[in-house]
ModelCIF file with pLDDT and N, C-alpha, C, O atoms, coordinates in Angstrom:
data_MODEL
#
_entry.id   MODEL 
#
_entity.id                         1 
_entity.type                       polymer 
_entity.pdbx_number_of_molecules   1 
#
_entity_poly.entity_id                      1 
_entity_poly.type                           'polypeptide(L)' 
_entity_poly.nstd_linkage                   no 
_entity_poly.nstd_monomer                   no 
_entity_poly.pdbx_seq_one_letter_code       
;(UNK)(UNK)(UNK)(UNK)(UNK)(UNK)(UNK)(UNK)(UNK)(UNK)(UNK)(UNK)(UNK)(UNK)(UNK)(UNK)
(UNK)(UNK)(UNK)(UNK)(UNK)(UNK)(UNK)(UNK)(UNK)(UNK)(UNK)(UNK)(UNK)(UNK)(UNK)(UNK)
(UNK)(UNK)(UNK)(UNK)(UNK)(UNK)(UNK)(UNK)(UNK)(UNK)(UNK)(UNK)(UNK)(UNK)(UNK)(UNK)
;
_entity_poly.pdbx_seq_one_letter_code_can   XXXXXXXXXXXXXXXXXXXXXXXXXXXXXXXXXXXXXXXXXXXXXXXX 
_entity_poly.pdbx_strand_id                 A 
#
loop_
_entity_poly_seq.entity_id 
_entity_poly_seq.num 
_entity_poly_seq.mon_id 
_entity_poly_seq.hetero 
1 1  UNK n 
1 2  UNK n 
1 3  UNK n 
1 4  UNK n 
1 5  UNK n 
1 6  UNK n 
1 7  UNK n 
1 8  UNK n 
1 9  UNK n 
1 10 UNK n 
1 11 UNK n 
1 12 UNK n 
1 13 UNK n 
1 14 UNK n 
1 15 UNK n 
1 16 UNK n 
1 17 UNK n 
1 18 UNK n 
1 19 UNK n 
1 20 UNK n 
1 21 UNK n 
1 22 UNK n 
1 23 UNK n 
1 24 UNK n 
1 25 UNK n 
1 26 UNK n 
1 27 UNK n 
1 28 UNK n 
1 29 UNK n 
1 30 UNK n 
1 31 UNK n 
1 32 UNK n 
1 33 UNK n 
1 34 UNK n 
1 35 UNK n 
1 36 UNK n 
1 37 UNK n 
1 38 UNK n 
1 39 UNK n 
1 40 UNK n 
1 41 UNK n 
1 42 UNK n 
1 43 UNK n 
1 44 UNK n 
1 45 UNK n 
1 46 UNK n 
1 47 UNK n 
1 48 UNK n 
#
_struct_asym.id          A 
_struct_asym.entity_id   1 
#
loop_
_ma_qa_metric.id 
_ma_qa_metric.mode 
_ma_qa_metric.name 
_ma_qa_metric.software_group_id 
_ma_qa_metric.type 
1 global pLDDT . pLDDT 
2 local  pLDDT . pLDDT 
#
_ma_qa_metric_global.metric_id      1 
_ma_qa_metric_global.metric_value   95.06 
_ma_qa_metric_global.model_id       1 
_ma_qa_metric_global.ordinal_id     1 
#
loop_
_ma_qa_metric_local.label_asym_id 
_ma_qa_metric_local.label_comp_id 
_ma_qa_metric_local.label_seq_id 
_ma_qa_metric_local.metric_id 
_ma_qa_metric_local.metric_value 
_ma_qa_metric_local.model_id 
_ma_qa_metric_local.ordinal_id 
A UNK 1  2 98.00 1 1  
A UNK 2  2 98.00 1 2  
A UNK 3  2 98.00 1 3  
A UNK 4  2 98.00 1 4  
A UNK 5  2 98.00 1 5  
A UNK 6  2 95.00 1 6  
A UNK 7  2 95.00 1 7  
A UNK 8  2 97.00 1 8  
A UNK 9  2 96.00 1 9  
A UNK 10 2 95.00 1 10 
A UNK 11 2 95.00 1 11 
A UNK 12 2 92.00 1 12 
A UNK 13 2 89.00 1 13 
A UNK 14 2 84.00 1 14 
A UNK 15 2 81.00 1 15 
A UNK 16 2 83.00 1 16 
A UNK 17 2 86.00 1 17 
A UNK 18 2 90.00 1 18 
A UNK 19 2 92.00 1 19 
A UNK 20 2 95.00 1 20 
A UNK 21 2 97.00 1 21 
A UNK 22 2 95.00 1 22 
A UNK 23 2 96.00 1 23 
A UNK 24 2 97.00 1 24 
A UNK 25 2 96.00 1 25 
A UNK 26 2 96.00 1 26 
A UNK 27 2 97.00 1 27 
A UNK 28 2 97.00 1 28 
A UNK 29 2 96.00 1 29 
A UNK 30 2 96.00 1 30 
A UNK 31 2 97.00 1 31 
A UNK 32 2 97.00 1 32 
A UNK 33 2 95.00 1 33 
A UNK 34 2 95.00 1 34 
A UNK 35 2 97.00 1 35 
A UNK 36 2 97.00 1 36 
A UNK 37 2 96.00 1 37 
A UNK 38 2 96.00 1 38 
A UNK 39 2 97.00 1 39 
A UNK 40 2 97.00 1 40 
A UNK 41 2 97.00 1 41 
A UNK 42 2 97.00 1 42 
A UNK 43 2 97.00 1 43 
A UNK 44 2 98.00 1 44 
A UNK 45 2 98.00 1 45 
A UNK 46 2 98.00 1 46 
A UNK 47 2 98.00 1 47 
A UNK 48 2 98.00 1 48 
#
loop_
_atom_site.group_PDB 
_atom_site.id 
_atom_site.type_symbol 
_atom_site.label_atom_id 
_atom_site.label_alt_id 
_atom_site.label_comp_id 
_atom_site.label_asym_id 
_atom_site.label_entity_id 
_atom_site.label_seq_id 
_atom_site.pdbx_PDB_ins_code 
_atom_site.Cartn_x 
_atom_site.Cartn_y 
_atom_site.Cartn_z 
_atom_site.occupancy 
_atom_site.B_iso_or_equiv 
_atom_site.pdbx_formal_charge 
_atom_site.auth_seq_id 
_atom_site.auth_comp_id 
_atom_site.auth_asym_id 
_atom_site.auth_atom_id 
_atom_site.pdbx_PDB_model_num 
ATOM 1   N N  . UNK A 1 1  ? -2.951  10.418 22.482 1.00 98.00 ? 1  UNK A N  1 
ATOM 2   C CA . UNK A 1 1  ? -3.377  11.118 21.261 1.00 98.00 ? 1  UNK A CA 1 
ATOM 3   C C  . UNK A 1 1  ? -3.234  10.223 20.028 1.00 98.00 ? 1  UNK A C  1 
ATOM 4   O O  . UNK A 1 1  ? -2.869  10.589 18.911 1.00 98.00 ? 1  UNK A O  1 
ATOM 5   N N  . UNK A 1 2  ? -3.614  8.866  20.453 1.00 98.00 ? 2  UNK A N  1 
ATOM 6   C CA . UNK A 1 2  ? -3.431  8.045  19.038 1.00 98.00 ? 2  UNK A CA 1 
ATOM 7   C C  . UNK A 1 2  ? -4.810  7.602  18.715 1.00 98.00 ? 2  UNK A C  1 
ATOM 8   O O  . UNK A 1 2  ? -5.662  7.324  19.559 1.00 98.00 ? 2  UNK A O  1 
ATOM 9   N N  . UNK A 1 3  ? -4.917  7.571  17.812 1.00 98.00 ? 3  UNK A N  1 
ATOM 10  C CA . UNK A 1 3  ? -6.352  6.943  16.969 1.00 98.00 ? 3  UNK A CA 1 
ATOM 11  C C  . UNK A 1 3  ? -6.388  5.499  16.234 1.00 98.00 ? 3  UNK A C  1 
ATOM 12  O O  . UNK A 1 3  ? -6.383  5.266  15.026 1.00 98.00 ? 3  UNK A O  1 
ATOM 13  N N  . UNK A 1 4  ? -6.427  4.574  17.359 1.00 98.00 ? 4  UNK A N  1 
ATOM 14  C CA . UNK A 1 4  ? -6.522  3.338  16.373 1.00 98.00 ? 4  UNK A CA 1 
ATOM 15  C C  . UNK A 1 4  ? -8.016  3.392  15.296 1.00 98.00 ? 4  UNK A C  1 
ATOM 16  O O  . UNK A 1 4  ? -9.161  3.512  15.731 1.00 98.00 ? 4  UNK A O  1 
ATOM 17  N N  . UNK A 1 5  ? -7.738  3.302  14.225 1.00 98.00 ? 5  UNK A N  1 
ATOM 18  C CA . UNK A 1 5  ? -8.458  3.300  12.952 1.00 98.00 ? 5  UNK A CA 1 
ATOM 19  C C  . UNK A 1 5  ? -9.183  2.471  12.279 1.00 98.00 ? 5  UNK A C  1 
ATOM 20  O O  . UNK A 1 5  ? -10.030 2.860  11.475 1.00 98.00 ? 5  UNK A O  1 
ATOM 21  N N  . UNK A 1 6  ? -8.855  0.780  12.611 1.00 95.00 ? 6  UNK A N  1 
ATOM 22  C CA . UNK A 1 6  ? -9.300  -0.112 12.197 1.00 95.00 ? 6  UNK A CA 1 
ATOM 23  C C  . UNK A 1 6  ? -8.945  -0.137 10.677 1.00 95.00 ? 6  UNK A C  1 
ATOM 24  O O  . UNK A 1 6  ? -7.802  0.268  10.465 1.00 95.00 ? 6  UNK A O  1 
ATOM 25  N N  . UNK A 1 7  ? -9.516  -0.445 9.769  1.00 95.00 ? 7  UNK A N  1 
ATOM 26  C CA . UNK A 1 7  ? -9.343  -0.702 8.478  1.00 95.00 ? 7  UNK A CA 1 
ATOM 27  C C  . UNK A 1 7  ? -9.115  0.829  7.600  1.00 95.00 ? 7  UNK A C  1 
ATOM 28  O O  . UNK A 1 7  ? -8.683  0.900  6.450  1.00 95.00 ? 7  UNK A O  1 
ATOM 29  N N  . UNK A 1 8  ? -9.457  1.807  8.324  1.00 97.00 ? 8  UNK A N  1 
ATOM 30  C CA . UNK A 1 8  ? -8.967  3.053  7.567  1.00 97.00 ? 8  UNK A CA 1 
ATOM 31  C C  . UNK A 1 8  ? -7.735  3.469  7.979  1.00 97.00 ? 8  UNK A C  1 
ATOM 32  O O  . UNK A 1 8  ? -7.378  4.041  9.009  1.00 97.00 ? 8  UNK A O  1 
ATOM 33  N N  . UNK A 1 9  ? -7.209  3.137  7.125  1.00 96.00 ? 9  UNK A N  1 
ATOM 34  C CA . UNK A 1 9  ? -5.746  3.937  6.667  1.00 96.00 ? 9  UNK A CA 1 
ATOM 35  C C  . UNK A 1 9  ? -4.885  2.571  6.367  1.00 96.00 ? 9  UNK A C  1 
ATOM 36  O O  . UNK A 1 9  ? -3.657  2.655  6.377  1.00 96.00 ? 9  UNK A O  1 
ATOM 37  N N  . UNK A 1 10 ? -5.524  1.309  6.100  1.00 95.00 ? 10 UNK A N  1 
ATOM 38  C CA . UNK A 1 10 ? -4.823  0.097  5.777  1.00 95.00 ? 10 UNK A CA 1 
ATOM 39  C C  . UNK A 1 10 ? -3.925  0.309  4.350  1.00 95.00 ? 10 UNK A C  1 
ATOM 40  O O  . UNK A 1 10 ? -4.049  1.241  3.556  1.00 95.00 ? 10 UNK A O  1 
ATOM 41  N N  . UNK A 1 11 ? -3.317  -0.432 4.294  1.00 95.00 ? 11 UNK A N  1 
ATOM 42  C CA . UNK A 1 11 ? -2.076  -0.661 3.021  1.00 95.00 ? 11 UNK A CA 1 
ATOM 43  C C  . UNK A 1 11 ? -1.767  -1.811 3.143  1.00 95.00 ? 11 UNK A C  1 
ATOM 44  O O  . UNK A 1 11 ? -1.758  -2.498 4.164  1.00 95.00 ? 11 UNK A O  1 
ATOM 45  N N  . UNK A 1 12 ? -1.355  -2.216 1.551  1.00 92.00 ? 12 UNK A N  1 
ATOM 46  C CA . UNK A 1 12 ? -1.424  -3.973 1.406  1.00 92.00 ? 12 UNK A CA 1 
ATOM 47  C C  . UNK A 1 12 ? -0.179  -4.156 1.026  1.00 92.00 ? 12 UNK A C  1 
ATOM 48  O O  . UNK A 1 12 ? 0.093   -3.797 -0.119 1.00 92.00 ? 12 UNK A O  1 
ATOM 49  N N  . UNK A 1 13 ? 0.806   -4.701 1.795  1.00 89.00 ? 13 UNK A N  1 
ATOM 50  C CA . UNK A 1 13 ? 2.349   -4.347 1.011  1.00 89.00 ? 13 UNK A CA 1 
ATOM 51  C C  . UNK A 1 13 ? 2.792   -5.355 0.066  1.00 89.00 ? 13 UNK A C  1 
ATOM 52  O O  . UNK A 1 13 ? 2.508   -6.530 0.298  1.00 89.00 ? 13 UNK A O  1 
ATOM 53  N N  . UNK A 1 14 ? 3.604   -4.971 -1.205 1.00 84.00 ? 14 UNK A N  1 
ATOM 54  C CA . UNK A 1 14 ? 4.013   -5.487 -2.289 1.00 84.00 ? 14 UNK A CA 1 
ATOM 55  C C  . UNK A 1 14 ? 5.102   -6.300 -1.889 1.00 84.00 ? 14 UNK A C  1 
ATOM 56  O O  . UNK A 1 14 ? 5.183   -7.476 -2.242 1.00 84.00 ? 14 UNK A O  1 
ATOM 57  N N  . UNK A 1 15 ? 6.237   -5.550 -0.924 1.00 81.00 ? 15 UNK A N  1 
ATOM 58  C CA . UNK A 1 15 ? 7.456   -5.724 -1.468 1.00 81.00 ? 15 UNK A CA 1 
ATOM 59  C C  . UNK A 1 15 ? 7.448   -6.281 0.503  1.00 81.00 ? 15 UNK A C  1 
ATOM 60  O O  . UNK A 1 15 ? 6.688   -6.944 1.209  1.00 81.00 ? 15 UNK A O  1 
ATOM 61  N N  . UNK A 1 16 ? 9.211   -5.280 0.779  1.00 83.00 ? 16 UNK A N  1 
ATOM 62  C CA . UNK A 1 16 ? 8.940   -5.428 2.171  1.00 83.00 ? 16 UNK A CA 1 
ATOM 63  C C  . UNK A 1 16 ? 7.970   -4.279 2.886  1.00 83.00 ? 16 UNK A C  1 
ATOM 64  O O  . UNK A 1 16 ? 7.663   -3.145 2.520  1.00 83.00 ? 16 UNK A O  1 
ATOM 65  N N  . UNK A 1 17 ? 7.576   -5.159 4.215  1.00 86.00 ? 17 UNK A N  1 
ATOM 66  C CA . UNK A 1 17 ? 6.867   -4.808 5.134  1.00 86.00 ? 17 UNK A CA 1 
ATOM 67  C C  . UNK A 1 17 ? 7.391   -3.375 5.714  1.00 86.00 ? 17 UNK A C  1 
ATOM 68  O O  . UNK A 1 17 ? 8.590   -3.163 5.527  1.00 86.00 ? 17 UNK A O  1 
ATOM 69  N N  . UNK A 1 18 ? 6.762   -2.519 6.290  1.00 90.00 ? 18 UNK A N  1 
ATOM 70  C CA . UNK A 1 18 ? 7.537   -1.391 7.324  1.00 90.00 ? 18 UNK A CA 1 
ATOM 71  C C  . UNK A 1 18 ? 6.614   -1.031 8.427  1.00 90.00 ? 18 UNK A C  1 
ATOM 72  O O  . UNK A 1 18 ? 5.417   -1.134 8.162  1.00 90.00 ? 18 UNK A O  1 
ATOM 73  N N  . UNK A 1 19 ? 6.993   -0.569 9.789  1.00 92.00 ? 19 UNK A N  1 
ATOM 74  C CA . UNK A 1 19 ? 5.677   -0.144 10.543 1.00 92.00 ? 19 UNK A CA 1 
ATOM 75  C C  . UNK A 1 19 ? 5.662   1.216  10.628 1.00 92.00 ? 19 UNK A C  1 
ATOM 76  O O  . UNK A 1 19 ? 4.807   1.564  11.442 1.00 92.00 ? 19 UNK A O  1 
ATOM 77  N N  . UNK A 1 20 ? 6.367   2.338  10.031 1.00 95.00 ? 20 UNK A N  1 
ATOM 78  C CA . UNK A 1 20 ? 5.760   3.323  10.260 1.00 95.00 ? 20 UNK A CA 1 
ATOM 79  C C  . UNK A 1 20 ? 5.614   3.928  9.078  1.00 95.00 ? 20 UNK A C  1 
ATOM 80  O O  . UNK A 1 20 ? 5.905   3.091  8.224  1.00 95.00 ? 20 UNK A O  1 
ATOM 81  N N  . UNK A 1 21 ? 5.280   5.066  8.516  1.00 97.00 ? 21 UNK A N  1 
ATOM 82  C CA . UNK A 1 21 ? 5.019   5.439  7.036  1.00 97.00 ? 21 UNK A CA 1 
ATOM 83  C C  . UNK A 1 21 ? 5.914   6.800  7.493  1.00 97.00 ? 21 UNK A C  1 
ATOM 84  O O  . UNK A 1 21 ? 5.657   7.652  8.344  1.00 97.00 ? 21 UNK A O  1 
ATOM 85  N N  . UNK A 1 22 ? 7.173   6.645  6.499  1.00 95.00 ? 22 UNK A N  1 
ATOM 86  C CA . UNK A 1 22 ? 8.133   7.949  6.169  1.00 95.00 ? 22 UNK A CA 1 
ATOM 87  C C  . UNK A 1 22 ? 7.967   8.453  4.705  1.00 95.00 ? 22 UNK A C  1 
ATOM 88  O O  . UNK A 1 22 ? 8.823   9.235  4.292  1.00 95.00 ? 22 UNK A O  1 
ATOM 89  N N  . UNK A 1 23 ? 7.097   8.136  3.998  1.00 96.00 ? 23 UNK A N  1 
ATOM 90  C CA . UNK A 1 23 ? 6.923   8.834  2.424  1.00 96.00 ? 23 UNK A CA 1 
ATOM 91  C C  . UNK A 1 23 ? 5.518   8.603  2.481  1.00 96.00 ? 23 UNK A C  1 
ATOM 92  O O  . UNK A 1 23 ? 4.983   7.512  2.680  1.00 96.00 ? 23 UNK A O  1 
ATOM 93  N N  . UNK A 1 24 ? 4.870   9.863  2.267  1.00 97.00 ? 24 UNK A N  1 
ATOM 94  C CA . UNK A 1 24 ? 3.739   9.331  2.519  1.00 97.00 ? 24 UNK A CA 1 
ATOM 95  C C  . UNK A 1 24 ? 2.630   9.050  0.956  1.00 97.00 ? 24 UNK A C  1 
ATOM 96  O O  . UNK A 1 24 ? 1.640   8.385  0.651  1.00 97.00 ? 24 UNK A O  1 
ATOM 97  N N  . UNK A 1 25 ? 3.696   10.163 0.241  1.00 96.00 ? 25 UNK A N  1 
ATOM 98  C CA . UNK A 1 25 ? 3.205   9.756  -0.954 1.00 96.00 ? 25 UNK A CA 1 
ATOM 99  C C  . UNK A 1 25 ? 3.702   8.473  -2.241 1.00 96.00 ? 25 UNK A C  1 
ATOM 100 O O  . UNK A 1 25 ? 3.345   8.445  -3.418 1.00 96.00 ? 25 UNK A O  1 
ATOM 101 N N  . UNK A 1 26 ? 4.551   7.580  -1.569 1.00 96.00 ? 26 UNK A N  1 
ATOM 102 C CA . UNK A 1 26 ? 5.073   6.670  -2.046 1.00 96.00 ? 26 UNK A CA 1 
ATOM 103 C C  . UNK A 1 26 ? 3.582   5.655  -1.102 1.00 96.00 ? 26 UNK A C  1 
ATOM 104 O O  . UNK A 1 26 ? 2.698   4.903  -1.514 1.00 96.00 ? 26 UNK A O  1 
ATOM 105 N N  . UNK A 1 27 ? 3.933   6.118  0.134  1.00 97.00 ? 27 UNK A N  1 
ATOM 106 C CA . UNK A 1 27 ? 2.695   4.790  0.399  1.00 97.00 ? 27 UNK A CA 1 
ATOM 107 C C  . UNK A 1 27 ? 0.980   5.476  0.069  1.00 97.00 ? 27 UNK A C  1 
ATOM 108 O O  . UNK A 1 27 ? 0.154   5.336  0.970  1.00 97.00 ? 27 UNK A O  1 
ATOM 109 N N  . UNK A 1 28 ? 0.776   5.818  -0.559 1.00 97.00 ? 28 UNK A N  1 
ATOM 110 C CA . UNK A 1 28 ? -0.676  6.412  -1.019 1.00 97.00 ? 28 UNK A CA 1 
ATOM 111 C C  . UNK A 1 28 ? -0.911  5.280  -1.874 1.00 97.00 ? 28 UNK A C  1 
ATOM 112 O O  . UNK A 1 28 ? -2.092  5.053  -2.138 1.00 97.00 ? 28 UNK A O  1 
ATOM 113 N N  . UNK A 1 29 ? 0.197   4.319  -2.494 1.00 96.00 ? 29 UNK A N  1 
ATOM 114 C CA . UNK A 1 29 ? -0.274  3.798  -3.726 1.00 96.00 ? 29 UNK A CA 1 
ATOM 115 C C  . UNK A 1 29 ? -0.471  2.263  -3.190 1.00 96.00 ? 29 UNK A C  1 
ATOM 116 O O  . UNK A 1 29 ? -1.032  1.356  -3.805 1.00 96.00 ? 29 UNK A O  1 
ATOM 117 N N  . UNK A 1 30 ? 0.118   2.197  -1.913 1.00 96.00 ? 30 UNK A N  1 
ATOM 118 C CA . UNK A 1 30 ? -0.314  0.862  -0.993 1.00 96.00 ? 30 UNK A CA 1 
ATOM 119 C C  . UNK A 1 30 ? -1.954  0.969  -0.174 1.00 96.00 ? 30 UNK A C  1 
ATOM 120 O O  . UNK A 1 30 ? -2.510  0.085  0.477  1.00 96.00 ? 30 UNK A O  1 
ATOM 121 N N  . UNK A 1 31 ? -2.324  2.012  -0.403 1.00 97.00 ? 31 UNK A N  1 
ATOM 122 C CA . UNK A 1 31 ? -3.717  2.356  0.354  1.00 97.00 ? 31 UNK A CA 1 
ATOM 123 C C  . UNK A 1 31 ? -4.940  2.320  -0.623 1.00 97.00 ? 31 UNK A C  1 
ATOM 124 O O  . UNK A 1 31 ? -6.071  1.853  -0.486 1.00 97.00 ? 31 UNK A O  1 
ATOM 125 N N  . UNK A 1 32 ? -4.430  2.865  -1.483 1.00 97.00 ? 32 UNK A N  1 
ATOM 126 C CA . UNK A 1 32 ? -5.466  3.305  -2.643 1.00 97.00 ? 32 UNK A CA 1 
ATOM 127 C C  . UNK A 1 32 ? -6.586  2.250  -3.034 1.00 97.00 ? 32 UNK A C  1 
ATOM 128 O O  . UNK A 1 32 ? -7.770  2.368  -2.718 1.00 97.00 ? 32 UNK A O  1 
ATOM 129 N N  . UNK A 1 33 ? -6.051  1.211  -3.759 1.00 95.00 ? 33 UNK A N  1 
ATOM 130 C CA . UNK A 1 33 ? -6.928  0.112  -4.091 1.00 95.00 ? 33 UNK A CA 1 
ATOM 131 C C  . UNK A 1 33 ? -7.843  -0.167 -2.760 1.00 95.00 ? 33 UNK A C  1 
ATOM 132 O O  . UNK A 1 33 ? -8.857  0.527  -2.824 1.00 95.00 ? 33 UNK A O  1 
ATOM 133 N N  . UNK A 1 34 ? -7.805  -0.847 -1.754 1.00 95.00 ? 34 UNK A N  1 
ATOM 134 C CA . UNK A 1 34 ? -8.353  -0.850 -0.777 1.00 95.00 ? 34 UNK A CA 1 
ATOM 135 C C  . UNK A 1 34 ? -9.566  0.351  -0.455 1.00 95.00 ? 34 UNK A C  1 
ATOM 136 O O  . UNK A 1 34 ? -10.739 -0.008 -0.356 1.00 95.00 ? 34 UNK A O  1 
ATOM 137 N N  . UNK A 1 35 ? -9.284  1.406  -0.343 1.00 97.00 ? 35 UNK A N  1 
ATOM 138 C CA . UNK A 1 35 ? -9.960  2.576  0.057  1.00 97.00 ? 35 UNK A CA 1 
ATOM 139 C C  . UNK A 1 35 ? -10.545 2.649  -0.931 1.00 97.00 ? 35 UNK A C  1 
ATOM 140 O O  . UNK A 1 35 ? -11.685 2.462  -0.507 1.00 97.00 ? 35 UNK A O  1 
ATOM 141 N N  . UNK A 1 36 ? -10.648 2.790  -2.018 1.00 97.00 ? 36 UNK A N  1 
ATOM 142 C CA . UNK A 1 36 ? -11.553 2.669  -3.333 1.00 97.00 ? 36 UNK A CA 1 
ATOM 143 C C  . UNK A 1 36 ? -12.249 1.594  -3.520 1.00 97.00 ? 36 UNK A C  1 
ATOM 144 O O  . UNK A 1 36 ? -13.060 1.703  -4.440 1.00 97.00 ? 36 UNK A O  1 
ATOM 145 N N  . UNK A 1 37 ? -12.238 0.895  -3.148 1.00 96.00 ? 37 UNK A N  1 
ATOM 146 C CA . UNK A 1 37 ? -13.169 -0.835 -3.055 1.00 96.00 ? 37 UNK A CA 1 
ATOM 147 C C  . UNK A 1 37 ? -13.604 -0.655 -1.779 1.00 96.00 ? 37 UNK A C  1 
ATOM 148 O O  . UNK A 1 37 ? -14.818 -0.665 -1.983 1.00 96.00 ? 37 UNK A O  1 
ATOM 149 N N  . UNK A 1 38 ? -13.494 -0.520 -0.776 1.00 96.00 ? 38 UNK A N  1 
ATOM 150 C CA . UNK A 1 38 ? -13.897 -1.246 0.578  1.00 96.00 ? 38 UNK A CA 1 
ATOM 151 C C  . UNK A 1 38 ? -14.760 -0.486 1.135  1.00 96.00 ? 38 UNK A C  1 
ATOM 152 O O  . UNK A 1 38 ? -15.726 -0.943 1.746  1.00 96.00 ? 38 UNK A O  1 
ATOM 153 N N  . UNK A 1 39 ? -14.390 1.495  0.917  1.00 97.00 ? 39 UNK A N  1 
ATOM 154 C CA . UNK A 1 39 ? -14.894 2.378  1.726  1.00 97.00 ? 39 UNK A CA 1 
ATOM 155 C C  . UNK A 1 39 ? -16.229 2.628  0.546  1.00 97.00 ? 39 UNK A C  1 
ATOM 156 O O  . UNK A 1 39 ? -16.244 2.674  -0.684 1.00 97.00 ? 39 UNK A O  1 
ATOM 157 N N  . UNK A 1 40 ? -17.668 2.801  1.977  1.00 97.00 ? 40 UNK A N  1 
ATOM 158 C CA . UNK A 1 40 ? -18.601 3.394  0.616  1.00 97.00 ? 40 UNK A CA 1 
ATOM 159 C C  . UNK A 1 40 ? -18.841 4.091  -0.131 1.00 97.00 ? 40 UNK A C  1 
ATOM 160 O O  . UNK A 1 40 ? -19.227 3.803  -1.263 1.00 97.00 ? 40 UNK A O  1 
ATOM 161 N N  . UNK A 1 41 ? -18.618 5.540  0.454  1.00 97.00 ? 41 UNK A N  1 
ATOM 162 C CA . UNK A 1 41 ? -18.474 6.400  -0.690 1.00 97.00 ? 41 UNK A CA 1 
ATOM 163 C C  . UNK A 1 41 ? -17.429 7.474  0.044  1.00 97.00 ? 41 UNK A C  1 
ATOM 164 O O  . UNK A 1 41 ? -16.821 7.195  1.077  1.00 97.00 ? 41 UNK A O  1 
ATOM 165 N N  . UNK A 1 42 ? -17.322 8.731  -0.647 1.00 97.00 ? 42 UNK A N  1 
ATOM 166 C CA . UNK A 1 42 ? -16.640 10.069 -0.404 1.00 97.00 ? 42 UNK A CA 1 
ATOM 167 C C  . UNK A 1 42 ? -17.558 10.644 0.660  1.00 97.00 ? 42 UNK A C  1 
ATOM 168 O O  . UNK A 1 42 ? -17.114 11.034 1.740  1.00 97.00 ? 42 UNK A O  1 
ATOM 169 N N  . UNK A 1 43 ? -18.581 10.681 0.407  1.00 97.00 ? 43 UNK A N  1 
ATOM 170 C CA . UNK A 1 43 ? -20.268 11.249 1.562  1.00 97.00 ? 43 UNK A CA 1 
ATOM 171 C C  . UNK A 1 43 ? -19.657 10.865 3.149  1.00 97.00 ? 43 UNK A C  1 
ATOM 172 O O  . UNK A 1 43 ? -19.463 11.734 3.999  1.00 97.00 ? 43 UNK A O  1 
ATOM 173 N N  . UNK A 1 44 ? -19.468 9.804  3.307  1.00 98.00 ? 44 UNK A N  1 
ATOM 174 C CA . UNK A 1 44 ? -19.427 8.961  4.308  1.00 98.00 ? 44 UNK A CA 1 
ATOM 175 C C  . UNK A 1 44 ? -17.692 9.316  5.091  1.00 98.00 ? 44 UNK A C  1 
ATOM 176 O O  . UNK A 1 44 ? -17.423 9.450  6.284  1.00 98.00 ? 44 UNK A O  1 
ATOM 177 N N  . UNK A 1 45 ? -16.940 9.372  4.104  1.00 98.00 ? 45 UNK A N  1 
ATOM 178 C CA . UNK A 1 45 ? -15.565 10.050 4.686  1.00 98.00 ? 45 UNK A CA 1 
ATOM 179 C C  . UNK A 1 45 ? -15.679 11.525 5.158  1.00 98.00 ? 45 UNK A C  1 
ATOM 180 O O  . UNK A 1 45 ? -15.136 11.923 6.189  1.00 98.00 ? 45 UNK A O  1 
ATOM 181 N N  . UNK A 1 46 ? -16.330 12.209 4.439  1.00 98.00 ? 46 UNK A N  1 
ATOM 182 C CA . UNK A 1 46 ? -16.151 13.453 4.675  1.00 98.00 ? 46 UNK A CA 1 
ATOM 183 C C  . UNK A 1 46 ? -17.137 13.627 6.356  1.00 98.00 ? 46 UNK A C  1 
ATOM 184 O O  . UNK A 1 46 ? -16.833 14.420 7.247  1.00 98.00 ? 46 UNK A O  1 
ATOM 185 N N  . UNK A 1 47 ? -18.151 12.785 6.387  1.00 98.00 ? 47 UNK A N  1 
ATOM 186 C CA . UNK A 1 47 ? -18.940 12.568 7.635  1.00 98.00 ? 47 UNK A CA 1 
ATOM 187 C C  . UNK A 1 47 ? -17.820 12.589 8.489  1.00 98.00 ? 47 UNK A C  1 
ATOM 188 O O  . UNK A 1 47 ? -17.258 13.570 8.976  1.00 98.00 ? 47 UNK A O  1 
ATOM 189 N N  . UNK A 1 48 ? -17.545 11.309 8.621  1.00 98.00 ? 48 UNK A N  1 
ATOM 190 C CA . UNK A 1 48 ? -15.862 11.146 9.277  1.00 98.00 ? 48 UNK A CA 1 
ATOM 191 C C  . UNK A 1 48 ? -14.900 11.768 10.030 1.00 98.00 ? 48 UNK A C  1 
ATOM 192 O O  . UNK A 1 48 ? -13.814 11.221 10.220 1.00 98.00 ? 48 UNK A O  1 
#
């Protein structure tokens, strides 16, 4: 039941590294930039 994702749900880390995500709204702000540049639009996620 796992979904490898490829580039969706990437995060670019600042500080140290971690492999699993326990805050998820602390790491929203490691995803964000990325997903706003890379992905084409909202249309296309919601397809998704």
């Amino acid at each position: 039941k796992i979904l490898f994702s490829g580039d969706l749900g990437a995060a670019v880390f600042k500080d140290e590294p971690y492999p699993i995500v326990e805050d998820f709204e602390s790491h929203v702000q490691l995803m964000e930039g990325f997903h706003r540049r890379y992905l084409a639009s909202s249309s296309v996620i919601k397809k998704w």
